[in-house]
Protein backbone atom coordinates (compact mmCIF):
# COMPACT_ATOMS: atom_id res chain seq x y z
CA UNK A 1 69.49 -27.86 -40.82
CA UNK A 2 69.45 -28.63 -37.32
CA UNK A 3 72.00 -26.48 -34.62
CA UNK A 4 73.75 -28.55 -32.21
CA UNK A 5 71.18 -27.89 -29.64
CA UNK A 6 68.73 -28.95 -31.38
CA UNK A 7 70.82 -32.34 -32.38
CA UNK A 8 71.67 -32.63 -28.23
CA UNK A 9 67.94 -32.15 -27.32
CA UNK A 10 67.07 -34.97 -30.12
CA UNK A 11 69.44 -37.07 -28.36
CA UNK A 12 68.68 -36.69 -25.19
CA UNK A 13 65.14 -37.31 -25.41
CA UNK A 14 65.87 -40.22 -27.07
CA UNK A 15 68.32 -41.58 -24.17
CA UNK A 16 65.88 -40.81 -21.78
CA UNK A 17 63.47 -42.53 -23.46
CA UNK A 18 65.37 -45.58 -24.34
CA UNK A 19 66.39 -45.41 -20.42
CA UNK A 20 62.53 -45.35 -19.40
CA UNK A 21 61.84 -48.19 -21.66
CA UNK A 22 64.72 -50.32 -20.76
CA UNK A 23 64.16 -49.46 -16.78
CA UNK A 24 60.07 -50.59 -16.76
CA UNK A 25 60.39 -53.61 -14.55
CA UNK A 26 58.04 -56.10 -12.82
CA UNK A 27 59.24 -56.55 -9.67
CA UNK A 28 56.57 -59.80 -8.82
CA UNK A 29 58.91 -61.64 -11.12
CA UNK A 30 62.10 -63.18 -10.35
CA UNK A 31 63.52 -61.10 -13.58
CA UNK A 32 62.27 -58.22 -12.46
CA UNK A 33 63.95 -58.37 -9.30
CA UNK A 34 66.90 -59.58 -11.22
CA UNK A 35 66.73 -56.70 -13.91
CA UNK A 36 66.03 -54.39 -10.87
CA UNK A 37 69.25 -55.89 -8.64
CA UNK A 38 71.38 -55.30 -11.81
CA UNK A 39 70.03 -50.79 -12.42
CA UNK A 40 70.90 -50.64 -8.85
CA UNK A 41 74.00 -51.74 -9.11
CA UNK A 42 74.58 -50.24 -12.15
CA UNK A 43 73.47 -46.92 -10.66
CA UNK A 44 75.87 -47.00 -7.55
CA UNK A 45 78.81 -47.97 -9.73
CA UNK A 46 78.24 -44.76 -12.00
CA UNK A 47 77.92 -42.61 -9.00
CA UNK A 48 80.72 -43.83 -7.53
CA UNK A 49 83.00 -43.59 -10.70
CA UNK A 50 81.33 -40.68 -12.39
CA UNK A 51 78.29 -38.39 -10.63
CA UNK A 52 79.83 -38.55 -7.41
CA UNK A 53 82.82 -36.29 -8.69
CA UNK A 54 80.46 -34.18 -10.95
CA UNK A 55 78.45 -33.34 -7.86
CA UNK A 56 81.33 -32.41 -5.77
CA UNK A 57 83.14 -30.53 -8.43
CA UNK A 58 80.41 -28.88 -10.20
CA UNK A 59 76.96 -28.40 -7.42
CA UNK A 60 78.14 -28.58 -3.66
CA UNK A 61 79.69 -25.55 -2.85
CA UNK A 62 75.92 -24.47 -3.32
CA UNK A 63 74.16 -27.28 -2.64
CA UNK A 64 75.06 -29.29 -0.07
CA UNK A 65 77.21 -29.06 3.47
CA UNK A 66 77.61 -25.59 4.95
CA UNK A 67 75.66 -23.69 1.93
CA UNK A 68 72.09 -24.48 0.51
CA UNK A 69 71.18 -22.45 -2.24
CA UNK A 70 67.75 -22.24 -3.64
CA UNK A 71 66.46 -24.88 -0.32
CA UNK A 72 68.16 -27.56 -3.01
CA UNK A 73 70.47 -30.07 -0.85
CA UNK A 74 72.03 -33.03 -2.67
CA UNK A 75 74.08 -34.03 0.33
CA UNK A 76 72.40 -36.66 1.01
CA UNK A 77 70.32 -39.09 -1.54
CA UNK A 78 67.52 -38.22 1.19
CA UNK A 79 68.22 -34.31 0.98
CA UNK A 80 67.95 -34.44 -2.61
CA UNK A 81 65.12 -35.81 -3.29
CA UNK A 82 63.05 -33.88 -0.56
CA UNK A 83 64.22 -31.19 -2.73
CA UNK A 84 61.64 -31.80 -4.99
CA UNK A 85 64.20 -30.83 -7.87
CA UNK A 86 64.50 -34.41 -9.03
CA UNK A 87 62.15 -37.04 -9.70
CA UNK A 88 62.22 -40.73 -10.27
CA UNK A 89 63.25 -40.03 -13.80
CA UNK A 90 65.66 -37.67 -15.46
CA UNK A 91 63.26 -36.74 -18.18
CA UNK A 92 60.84 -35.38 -15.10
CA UNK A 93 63.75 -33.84 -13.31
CA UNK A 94 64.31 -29.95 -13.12
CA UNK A 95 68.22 -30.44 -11.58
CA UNK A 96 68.64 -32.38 -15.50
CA UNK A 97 66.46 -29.40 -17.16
CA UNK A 98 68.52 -26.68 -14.92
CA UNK A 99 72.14 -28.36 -16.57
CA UNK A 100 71.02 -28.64 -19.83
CA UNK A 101 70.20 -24.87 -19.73
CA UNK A 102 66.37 -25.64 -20.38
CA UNK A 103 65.23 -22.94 -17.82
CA UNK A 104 67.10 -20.62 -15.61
CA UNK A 105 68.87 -20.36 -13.17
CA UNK A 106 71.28 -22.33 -15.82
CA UNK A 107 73.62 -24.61 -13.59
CA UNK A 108 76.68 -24.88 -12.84
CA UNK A 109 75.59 -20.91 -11.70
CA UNK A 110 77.52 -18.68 -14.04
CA UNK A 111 80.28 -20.81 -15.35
CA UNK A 112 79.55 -23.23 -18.87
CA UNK A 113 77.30 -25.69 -19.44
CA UNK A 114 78.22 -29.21 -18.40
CA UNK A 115 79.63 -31.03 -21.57
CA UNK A 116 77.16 -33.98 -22.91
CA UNK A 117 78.86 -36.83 -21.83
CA UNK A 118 78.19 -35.29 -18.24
CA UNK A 119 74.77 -33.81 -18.60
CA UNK A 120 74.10 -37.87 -19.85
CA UNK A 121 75.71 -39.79 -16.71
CA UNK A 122 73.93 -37.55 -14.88
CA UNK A 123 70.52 -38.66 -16.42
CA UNK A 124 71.32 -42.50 -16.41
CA UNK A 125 72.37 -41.86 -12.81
CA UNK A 126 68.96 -40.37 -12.13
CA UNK A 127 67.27 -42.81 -13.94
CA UNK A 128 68.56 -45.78 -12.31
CA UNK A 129 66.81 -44.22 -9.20
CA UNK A 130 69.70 -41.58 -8.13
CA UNK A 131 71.40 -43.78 -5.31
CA UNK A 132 74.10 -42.94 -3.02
CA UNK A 133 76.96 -44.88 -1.46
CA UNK A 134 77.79 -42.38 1.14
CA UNK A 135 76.46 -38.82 1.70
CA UNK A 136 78.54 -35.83 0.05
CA UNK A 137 78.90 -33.64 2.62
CA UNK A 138 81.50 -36.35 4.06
CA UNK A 139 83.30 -36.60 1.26
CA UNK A 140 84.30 -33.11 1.39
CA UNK A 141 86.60 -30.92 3.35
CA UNK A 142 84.31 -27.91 4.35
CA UNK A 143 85.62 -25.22 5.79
């Protein structure tokens, strides 16, 4: 019988690969630009609705603004990627490997795992190339 790790793993392989898949464009064709128009906006809309809070509440305070933990930044779509700690896909990206508790140091640091319904808006948002409307380090009130 397979534990409920095992069952989340299954799944999220398979989402990321279904994501991959779905995402391989041809951007010489006036579909692929199309198709490619359509992730980005689809990307941008999730941050804005979903990963934006998610990074705010669960990674700033150690990752972005006044503190940088670990020389990992997500301020700034720019700053995060120069981090090296995320890739052009989530199945390639350590920040999705460090929330799903596949290697340590397991993030959020010391509190619980993201649930799965985060952990996969967090991989679509990655995989539909990660983008930003504004930086983060605006949107908060540092101190």
């Amino acid at each position: 019988m397979m534990s409920t790790f095992s069952k989340f793993c299954l799944s999220l392989a398979a989402l990321i690969f279904f994501t991959r898949f779905v995402l391989a464009v041809d951007l010489s064709s006036p579909e692929g630009r199309a198709s490619h128009t359509r992730q980005k906006a689809e990307g941008l809309l999730l941050f804005k609705d979903r990963v934006r809070g998610i990074l705010e509440d669960n990674c700033l305070e150690c990752h972005g603004g006044e503190e940088i933990e670990g020389d990992f930044n997500m301020s700034s779509r720019e700053l995060l990627f120069a981090s090296g700690f995320v890739s052009d896909s989530a199945n390639d990206s350590d920040l999705i490997s460090s929330i799903t508790h596949q290697f340590e140091p397991f993030m959020p640091h010391e509190r619980d795992k993201l649930d799965d319904q985060t952990i996969a808006a967090g991989a679509r948002w990655i995989d539909l190339g990660a983008p930003y409307d504004l930086p983060l380090a605006d949107s908060l009130d540092l101190k």
